[in-house]
C-alpha atoms as a PDB file:
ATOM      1  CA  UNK A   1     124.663  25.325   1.060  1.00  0.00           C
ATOM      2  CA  UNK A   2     125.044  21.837   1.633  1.00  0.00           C
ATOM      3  CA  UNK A   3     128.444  19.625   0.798  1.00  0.00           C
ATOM      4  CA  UNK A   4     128.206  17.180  -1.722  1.00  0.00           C
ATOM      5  CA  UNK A   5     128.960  13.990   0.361  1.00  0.00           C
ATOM      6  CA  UNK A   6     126.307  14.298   2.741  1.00  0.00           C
ATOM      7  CA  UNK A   7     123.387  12.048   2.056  1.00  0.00           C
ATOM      8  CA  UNK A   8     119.553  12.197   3.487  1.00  0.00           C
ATOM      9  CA  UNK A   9     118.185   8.735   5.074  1.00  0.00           C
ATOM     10  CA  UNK A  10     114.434   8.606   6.150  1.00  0.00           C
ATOM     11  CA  UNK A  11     113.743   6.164   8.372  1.00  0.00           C
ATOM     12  CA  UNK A  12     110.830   5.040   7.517  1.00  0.00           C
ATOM     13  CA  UNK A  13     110.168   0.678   7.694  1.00  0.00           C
ATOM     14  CA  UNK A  14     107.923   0.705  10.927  1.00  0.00           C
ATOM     15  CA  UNK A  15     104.133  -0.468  11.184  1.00  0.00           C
ATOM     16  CA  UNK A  16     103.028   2.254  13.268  1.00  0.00           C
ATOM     17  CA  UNK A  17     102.292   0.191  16.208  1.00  0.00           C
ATOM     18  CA  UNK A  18     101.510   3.333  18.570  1.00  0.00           C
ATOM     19  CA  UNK A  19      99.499   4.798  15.378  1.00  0.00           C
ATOM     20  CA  UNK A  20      97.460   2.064  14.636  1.00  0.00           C
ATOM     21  CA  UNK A  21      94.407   3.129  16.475  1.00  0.00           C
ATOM     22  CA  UNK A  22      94.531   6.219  14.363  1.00  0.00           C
ATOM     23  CA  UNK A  23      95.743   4.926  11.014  1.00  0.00           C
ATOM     24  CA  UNK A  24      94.824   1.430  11.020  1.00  0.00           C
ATOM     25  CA  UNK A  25      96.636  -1.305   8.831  1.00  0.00           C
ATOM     26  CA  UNK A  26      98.034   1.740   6.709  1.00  0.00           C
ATOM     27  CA  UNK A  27     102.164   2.058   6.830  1.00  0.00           C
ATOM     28  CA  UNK A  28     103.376   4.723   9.288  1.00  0.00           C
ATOM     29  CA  UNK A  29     105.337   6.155   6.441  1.00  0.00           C
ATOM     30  CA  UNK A  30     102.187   6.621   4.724  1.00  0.00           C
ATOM     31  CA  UNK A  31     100.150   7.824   7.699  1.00  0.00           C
ATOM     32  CA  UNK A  32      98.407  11.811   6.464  1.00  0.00           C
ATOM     33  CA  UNK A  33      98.960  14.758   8.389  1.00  0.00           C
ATOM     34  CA  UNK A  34      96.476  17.526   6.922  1.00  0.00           C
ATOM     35  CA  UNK A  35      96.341  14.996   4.189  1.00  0.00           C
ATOM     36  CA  UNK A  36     100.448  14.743   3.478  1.00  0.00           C
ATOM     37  CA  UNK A  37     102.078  11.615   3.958  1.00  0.00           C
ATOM     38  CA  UNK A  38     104.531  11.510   7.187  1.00  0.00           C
ATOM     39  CA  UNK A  39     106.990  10.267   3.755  1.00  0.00           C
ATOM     40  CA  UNK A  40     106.391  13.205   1.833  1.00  0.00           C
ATOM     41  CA  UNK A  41     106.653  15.435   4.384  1.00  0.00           C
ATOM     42  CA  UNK A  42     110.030  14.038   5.236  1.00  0.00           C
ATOM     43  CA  UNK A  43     111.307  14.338   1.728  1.00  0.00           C
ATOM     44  CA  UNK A  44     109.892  18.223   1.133  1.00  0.00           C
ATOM     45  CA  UNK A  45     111.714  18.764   4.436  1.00  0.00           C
ATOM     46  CA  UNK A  46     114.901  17.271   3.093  1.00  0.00           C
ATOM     47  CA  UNK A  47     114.827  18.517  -0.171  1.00  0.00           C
ATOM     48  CA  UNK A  48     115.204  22.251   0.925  1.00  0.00           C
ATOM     49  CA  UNK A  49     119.057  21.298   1.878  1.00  0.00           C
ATOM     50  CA  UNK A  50     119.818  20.162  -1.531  1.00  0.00           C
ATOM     51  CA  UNK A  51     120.647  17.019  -0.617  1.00  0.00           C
ATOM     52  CA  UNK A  52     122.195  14.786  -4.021  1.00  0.00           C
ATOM     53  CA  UNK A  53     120.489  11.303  -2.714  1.00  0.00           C
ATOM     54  CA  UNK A  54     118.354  10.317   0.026  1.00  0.00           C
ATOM     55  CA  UNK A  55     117.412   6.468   0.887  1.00  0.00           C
ATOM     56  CA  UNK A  56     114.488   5.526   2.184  1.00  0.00           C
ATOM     57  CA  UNK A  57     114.327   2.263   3.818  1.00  0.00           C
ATOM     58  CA  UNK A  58     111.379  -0.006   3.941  1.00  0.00           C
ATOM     59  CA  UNK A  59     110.077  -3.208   5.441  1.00  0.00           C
ATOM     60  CA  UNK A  60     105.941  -2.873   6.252  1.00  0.00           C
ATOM     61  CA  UNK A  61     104.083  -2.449   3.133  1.00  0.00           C
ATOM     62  CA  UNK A  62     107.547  -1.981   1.086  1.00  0.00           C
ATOM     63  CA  UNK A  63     105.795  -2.371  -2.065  1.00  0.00           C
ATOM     64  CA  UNK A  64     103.321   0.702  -1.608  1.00  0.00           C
ATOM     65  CA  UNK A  65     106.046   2.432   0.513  1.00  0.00           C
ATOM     66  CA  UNK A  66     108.790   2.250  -2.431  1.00  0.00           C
ATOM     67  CA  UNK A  67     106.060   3.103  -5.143  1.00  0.00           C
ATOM     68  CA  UNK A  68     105.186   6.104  -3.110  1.00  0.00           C
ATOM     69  CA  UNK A  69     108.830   7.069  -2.704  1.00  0.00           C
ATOM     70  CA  UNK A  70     109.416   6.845  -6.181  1.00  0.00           C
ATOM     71  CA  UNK A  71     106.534   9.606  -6.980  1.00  0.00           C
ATOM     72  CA  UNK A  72     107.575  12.111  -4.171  1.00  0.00           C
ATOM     73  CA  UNK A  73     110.968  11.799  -6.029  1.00  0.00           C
ATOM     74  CA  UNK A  74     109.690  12.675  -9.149  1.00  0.00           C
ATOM     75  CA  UNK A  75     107.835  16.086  -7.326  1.00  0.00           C
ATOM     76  CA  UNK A  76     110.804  16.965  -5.161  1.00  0.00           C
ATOM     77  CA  UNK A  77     113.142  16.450  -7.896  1.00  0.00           C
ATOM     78  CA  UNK A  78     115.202  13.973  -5.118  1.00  0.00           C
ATOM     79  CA  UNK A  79     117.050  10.916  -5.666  1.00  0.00           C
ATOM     80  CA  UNK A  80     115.853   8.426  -3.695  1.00  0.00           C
ATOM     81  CA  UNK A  81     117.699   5.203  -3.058  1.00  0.00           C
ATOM     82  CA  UNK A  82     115.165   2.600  -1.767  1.00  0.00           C
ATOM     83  CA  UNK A  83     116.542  -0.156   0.794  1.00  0.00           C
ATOM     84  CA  UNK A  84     113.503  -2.738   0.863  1.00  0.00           C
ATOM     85  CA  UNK A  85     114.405  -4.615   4.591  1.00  0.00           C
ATOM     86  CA  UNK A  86     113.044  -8.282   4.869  1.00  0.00           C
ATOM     87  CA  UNK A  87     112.877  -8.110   8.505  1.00  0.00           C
ATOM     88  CA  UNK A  88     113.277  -4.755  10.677  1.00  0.00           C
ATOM     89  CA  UNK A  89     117.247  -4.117  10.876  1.00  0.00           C
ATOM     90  CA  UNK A  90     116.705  -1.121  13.292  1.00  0.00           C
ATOM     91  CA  UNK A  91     118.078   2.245  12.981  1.00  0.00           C
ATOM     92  CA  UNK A  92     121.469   1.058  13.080  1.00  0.00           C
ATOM     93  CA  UNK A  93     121.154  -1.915  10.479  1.00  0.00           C
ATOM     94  CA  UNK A  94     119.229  -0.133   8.182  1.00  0.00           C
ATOM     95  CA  UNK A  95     122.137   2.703   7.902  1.00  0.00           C
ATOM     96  CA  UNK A  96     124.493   0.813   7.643  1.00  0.00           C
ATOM     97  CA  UNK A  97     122.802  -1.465   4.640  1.00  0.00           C
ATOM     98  CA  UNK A  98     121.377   2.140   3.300  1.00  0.00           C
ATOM     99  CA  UNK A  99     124.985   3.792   3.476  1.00  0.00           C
ATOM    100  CA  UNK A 100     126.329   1.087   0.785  1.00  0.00           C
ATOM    101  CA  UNK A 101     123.513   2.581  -1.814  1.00  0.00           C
ATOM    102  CA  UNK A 102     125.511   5.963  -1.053  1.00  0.00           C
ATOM    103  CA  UNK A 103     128.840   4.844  -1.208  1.00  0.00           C
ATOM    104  CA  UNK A 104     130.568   8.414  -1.874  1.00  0.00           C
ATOM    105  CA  UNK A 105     128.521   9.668   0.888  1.00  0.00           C
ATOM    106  CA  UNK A 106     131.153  10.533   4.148  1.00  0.00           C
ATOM    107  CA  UNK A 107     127.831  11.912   6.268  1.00  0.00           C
ATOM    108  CA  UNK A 108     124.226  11.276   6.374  1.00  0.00           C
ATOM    109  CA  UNK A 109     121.625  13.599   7.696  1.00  0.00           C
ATOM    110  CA  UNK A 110     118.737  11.203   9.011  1.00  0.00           C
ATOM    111  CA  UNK A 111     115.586  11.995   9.476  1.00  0.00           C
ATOM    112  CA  UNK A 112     112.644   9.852  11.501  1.00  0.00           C
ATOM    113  CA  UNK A 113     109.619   9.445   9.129  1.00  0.00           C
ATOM    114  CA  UNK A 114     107.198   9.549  12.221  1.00  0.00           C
ATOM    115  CA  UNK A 115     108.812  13.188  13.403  1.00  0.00           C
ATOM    116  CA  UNK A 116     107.337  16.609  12.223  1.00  0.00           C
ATOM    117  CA  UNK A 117     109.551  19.417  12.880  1.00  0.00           C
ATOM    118  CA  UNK A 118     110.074  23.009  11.300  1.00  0.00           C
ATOM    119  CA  UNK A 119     113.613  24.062  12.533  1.00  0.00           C
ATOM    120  CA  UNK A 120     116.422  25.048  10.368  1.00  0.00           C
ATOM    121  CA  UNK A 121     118.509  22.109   9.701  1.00  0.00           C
ATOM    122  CA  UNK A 122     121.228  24.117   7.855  1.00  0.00           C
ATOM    123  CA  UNK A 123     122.570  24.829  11.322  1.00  0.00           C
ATOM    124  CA  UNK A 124     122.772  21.718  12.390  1.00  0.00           C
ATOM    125  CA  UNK A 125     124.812  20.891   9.410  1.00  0.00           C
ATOM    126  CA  UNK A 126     126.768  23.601   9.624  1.00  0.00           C
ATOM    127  CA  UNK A 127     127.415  22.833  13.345  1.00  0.00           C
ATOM    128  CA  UNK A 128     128.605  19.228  12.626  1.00  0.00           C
ATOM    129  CA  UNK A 129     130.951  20.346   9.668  1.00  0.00           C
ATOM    130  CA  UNK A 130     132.535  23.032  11.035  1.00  0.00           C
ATOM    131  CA  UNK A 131     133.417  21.241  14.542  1.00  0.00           C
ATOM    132  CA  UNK A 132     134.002  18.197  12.463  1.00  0.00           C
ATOM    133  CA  UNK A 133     132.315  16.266  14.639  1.00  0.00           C
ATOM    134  CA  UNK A 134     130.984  12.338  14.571  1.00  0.00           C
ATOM    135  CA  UNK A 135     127.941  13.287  15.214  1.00  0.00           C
ATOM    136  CA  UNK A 136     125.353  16.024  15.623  1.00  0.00           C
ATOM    137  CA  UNK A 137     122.161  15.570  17.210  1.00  0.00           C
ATOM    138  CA  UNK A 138     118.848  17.506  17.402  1.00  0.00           C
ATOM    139  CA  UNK A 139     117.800  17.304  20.619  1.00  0.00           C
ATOM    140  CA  UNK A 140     114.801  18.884  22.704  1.00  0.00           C
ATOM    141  CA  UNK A 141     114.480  20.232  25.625  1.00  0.00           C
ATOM    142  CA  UNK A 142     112.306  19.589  28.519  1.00  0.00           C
ATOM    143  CA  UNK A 143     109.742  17.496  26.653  1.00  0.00           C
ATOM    144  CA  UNK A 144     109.314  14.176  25.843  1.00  0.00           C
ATOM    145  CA  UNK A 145     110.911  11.034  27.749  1.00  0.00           C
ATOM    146  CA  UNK A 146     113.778  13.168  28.586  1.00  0.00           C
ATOM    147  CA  UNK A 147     116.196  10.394  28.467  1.00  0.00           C
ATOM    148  CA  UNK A 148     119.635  12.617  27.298  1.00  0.00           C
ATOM    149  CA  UNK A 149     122.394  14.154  29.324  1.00  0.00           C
ATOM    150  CA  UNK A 150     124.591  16.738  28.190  1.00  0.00           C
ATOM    151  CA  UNK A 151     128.145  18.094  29.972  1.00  0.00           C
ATOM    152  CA  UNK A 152     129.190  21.209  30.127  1.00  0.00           C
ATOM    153  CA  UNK A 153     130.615  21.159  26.247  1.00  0.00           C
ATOM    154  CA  UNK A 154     127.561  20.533  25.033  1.00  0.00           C
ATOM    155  CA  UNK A 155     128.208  16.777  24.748  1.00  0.00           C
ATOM    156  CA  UNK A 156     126.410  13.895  24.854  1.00  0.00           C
ATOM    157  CA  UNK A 157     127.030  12.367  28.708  1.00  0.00           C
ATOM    158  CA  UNK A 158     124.298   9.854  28.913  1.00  0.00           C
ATOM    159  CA  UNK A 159     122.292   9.141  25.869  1.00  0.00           C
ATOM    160  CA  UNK A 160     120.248   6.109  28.015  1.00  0.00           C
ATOM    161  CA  UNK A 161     119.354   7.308  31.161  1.00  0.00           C
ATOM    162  CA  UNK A 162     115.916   6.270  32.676  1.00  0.00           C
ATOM    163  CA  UNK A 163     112.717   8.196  31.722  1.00  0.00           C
ATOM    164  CA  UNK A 164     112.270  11.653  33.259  1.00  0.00           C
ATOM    165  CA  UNK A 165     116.032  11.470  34.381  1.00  0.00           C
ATOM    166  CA  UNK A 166     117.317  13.879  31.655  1.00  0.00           C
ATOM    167  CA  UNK A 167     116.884  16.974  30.688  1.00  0.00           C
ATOM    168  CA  UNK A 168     116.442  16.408  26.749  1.00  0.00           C
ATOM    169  CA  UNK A 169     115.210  14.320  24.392  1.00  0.00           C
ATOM    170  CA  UNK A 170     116.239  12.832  21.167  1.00  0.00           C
ATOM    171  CA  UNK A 171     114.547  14.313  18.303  1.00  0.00           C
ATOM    172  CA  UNK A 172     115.000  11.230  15.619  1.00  0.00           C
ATOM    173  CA  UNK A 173     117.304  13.881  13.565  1.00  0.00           C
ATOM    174  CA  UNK A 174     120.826  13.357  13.320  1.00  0.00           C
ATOM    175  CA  UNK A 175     123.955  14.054  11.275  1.00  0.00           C
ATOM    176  CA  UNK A 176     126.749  11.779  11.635  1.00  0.00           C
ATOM    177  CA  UNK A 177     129.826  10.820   9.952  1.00  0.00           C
ATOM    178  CA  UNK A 178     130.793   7.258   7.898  1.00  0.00           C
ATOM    179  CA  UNK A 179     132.775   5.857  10.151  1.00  0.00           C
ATOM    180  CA  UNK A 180     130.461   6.180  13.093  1.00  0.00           C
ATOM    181  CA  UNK A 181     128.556   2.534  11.223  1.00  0.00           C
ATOM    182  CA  UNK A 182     131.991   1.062  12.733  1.00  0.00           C
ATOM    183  CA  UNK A 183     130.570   1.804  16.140  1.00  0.00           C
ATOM    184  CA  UNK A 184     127.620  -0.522  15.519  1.00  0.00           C
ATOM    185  CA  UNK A 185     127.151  -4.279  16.673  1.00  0.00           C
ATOM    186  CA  UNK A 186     127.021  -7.062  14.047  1.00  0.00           C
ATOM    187  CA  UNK A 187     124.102  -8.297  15.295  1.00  0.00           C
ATOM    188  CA  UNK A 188     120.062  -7.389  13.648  1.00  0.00           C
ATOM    189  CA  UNK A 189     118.658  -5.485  14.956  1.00  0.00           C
ATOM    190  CA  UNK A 190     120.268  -2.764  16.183  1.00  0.00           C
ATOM    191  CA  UNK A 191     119.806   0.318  17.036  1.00  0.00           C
ATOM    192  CA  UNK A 192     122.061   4.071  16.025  1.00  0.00           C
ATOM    193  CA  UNK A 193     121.888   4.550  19.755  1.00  0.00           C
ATOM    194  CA  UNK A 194     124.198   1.897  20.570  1.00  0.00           C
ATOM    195  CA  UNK A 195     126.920   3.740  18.132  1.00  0.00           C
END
């Protein structure tokens, strides 16, 4: 069960810099795992919360990106808004120009194109309605650059620390609230962290 105001977002506008020896000029959205694009992957994923819309934003190969988009729609039965980025806005400027193409949306459940995971997101949702919280993050422990801090409650105490100097790490899935995009610099790029 998954509330009606809560929109998907898949990042998903990088080259694939740290790919590239692996997937060459190709979009990292479009990158195959077992012959799956990291894009569709990401969608399926999404798609098993019944999520109402989902935007995708785009920037490196937008055209093929977007057209792809539009067909994994079509098979997972998604709406997908598609936020075509001139120049990279970074996670923060790309949700915040991707929240105004879901303007009833009051939360949005992002996902990083580039991350494969298989745990049950309903609980994470779940978590970040019931506590009403700002945010909910997915993070993982002890692997990874370990750069997250968390008190005794279970929140966030240092989300920057140095690598190796935390005990978690984030996972590139979130849920947060609207209002949250308040949080975020005016300036491009910038990043959801800095919320």
């Amino acid at each position: 069960m998954v509330s009606e105001n809560i929109a998907g977002f898949i990042l998903a506008a990088g080259e694939g810099r740290r790919l590239r020896p692996v997937i060459g000029s190709t979009a990292k959205a479009l990158a195959p795992v077992c012959g799956v694009s990291l894009l569709e992957l990401a969608c399926s994923y999404l798609s098993q919360f019944h999520l109402k819309k989902v935007v995708v934003n785009t920037c490196y190969q937008k055209t093929r990106v977007a057209s792809a988009a539009r067909r994994i729609a079509q098979r997972y039965h998604l709406d997908i808004r598609i936020l075509k980025e001139e120049q990279l806005l970074g996670t923060g400027g790309s949700l915040r120009e991707g929240s105004f193409l879901v303007s009833e949306a009051e939360h949005f459940l992002v996902h990083n194109v580039d991350v494969l995971i298989d745990w049950d997101l309903s609980c994470l949702i779940r978590k970040h309605l019931e506590e009403k919280a700002d945010a909910t993050i997915l993070l993982v422990p002890a692997i990874g650059p370990l750069t997250v801090e968390l008190g005794r409650e279970e929140q966030i105490v240092n989300f920057t620390l140095p690598v190796n100097q935390g005990r978690y790490t984030f996972s590139g899935v979130h849920i947060f609230r609207r209002k949250v995009l308040d949080f975020l610099p005016k300036k491009i790029p910038c990043s959801i962290v800095t919320a």
